[in-house]
Protein backbone atom coordinates (compact mmCIF):
# COMPACT_ATOMS: atom_id res chain seq x y z
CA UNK A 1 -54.11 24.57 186.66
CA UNK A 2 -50.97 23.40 189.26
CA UNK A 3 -49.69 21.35 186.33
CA UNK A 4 -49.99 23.89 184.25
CA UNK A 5 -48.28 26.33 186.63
CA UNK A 6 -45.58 23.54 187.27
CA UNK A 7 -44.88 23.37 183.68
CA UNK A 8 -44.64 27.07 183.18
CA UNK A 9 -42.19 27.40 186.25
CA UNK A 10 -39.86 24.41 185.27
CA UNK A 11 -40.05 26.26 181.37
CA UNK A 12 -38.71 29.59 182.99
CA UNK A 13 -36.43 27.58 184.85
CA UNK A 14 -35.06 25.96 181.84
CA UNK A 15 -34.54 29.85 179.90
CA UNK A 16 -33.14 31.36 183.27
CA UNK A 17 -30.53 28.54 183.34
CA UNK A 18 -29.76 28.78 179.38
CA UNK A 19 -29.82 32.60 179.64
CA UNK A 20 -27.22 32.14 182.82
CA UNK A 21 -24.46 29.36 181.19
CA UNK A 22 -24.58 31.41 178.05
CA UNK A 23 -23.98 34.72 179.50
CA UNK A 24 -21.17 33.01 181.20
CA UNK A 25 -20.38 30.51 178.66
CA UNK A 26 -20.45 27.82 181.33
CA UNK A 27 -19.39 24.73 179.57
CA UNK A 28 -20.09 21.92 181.69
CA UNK A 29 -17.45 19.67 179.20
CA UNK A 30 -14.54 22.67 179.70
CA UNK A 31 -15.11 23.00 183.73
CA UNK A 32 -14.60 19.48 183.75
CA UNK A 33 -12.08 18.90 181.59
CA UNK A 34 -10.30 21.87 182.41
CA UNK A 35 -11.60 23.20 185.32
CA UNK A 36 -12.61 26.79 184.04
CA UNK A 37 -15.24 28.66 181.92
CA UNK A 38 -15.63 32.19 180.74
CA UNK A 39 -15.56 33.72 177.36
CA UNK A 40 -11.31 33.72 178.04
CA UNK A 41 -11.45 29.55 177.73
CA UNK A 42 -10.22 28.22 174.59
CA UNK A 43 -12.57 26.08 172.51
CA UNK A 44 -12.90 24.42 169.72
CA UNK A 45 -16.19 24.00 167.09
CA UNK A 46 -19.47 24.87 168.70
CA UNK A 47 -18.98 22.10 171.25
CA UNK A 48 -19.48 24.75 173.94
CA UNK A 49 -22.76 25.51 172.59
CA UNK A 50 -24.07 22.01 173.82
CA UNK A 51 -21.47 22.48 176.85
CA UNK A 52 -23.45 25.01 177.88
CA UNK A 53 -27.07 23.90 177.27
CA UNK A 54 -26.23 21.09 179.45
CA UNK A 55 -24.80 23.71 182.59
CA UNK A 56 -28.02 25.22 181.82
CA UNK A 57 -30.26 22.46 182.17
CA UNK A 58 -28.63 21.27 185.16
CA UNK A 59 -28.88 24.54 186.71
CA UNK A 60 -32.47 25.04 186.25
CA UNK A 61 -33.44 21.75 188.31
CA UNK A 62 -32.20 24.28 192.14
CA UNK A 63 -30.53 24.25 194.47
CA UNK A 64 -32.16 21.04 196.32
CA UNK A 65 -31.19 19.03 193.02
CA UNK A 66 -27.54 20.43 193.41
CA UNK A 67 -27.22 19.73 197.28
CA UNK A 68 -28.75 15.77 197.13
CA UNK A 69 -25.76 15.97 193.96
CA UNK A 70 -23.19 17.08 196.21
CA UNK A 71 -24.12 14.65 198.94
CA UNK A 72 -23.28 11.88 196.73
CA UNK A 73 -20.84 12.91 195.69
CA UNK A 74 -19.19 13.95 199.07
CA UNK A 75 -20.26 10.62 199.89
CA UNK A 76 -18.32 8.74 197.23
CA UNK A 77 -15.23 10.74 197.94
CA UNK A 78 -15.95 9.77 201.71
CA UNK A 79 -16.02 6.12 200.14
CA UNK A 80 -12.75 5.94 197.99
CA UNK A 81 -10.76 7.66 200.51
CA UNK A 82 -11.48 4.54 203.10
CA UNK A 83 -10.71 2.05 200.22
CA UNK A 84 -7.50 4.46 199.80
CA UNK A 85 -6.51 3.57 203.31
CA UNK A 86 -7.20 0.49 203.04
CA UNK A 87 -5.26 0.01 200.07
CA UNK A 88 -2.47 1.86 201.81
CA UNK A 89 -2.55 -0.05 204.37
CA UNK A 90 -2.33 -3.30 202.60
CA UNK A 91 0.76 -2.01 200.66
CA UNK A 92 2.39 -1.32 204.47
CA UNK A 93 1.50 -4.47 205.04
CA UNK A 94 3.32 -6.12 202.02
CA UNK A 95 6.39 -3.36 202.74
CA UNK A 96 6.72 -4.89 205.94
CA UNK A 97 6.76 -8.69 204.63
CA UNK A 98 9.35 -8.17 202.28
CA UNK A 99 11.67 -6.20 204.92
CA UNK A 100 11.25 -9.06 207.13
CA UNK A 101 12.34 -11.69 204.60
CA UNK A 102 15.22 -10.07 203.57
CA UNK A 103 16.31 -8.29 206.70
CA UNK A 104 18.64 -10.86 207.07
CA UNK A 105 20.66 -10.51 203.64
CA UNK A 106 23.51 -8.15 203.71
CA UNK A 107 23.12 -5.25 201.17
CA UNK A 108 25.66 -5.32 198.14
CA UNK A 109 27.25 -1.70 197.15
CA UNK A 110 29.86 -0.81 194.98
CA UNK A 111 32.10 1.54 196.39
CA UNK A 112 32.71 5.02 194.19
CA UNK A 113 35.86 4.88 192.80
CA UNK A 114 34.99 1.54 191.66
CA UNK A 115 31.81 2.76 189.26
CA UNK A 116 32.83 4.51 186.15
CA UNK A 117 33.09 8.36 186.12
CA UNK A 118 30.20 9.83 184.68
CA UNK A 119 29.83 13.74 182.75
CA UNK A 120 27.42 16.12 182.55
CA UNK A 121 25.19 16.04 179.37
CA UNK A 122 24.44 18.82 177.64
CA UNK A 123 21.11 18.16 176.45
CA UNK A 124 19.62 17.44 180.11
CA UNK A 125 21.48 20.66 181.19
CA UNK A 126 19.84 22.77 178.41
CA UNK A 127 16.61 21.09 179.46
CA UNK A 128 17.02 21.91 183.12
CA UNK A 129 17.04 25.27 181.85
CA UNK A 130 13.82 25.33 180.31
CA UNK A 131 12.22 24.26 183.84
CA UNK A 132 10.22 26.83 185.88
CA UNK A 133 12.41 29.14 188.03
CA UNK A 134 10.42 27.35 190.76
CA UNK A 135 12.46 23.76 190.25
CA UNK A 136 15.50 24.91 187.88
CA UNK A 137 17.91 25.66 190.64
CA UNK A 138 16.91 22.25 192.84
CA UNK A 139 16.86 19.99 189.79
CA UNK A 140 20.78 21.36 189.16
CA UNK A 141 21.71 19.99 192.38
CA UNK A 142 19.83 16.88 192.06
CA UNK A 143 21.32 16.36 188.68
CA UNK A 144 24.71 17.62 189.76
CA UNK A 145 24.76 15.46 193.01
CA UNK A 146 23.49 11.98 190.61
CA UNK A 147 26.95 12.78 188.80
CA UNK A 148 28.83 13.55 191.69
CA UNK A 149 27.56 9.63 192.67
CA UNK A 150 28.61 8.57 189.06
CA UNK A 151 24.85 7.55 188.58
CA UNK A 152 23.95 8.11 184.59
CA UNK A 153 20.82 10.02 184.82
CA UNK A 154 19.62 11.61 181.41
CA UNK A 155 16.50 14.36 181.67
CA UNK A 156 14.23 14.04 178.03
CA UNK A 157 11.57 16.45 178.67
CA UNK A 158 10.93 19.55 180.82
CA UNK A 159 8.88 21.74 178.74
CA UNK A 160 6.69 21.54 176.02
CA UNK A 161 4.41 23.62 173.86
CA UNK A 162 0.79 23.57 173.65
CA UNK A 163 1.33 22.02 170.32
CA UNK A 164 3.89 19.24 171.03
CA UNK A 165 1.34 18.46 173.81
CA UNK A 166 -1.21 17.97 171.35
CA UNK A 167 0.75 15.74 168.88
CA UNK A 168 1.73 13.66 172.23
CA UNK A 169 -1.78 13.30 173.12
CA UNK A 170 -3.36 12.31 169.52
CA UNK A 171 -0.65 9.30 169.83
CA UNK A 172 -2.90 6.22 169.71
CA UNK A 173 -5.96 7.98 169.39
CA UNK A 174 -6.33 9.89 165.85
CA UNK A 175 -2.69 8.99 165.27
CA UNK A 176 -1.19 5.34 164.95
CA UNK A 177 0.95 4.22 167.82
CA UNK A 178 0.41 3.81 171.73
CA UNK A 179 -1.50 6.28 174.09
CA UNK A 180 1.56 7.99 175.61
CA UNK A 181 -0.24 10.55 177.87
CA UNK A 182 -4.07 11.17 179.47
CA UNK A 183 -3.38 14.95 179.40
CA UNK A 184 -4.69 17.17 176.83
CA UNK A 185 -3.27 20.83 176.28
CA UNK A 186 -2.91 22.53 178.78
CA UNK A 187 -3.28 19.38 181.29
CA UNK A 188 -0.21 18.37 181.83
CA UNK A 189 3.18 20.07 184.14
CA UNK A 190 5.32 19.91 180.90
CA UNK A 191 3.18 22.68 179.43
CA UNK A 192 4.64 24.89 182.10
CA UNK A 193 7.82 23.64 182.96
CA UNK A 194 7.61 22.40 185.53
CA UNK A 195 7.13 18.70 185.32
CA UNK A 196 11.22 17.40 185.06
């Protein structure tokens, strides 16, 4: 009768969960990927149909399956932000090596009027436009002070579509050629201008 009862439980569980990530579409592959879920979130196929049976199976295991999960993973983060230190600190540690060898050895610069006199390209300044209002105006200066230093500096993407993105991304893997970016649509700063 109790494993009967068990088995009954865990199946209403199971439906309660399903009934839950489907009312919500909660696809466990789109709130990773992408960090949100809703009806609103773009998909693609009826991947979020197996998206969500997962979110639904995972919720019906409760809450003491979800807080030994978080623990973990808590504890992981806990783990790879000592070896981040660590590594940090090793890199300090290198930083400071080098500065001491070469303390000694005066640094070479070539004066100004010396370096040739650079102009302002018209392609980087019509892609500083296309930057978020947030960064336009400081990535201006920064460009404008590089060519006030005569230092060639030439900006080659600021914004991109959804699209573009996607083409970028298929580079290497459904397209021939090298893996250019990690980001998917939506993913990445370019999509929203403000990556310059």
């Amino acid at each position: 009768m109790e494993k009967k009862r068990e088995r009954r439980i865990f199946a209403i569980s199971l439906i309660s969960g399903g009934l839950v990530s489907f009312s919500l579409k909660a696809d466990l592959f789109a709130v990773i990927n992408q960090g949100t879920f809703g009806w609103n979130t773009p998909t693609t196929g009826y991947s979020w149909i197996i998206g969500c049976l997962f979110t639904g199976f995972f919720l019906s295991w409760g809450s003491k399956f979800w807080h030994d999960l978080l623990e973990i993973l808590l504890e992981m983060k806990n783990i790879r932000r000592v070896n981040v230190k660590v590594k940090t600190l090793e890199e300090k540690q290198k930083e400071v090596e080098f500065d001491e060898r070469f303390a000694e050895q005066p640094v070479v610069s070539i004066p100004l009027e010396a370096k040739p006199e650079v102009k302002e390209a018209k392609p980087s300044l019509d892609r500083i436009k296309k930057l978020h209002l947030k960064l336009r105006m400081e990535a201006f200066q920064i460009y404008r002070e590089l060519i006030k230093q005569r230092t060639p500096e030439r900006i080659t993407d600021t914004l991109r579509t959804f699209q573009e993105q996607e083409m970028l991304y298929a580079n290497g893997r459904t397209k021939p050629g090298k893996i250019v970016t990690k980001a998917k649509p939506g993913q990445s700063y370019h999509n929203y201008g403000l990556a310059p």
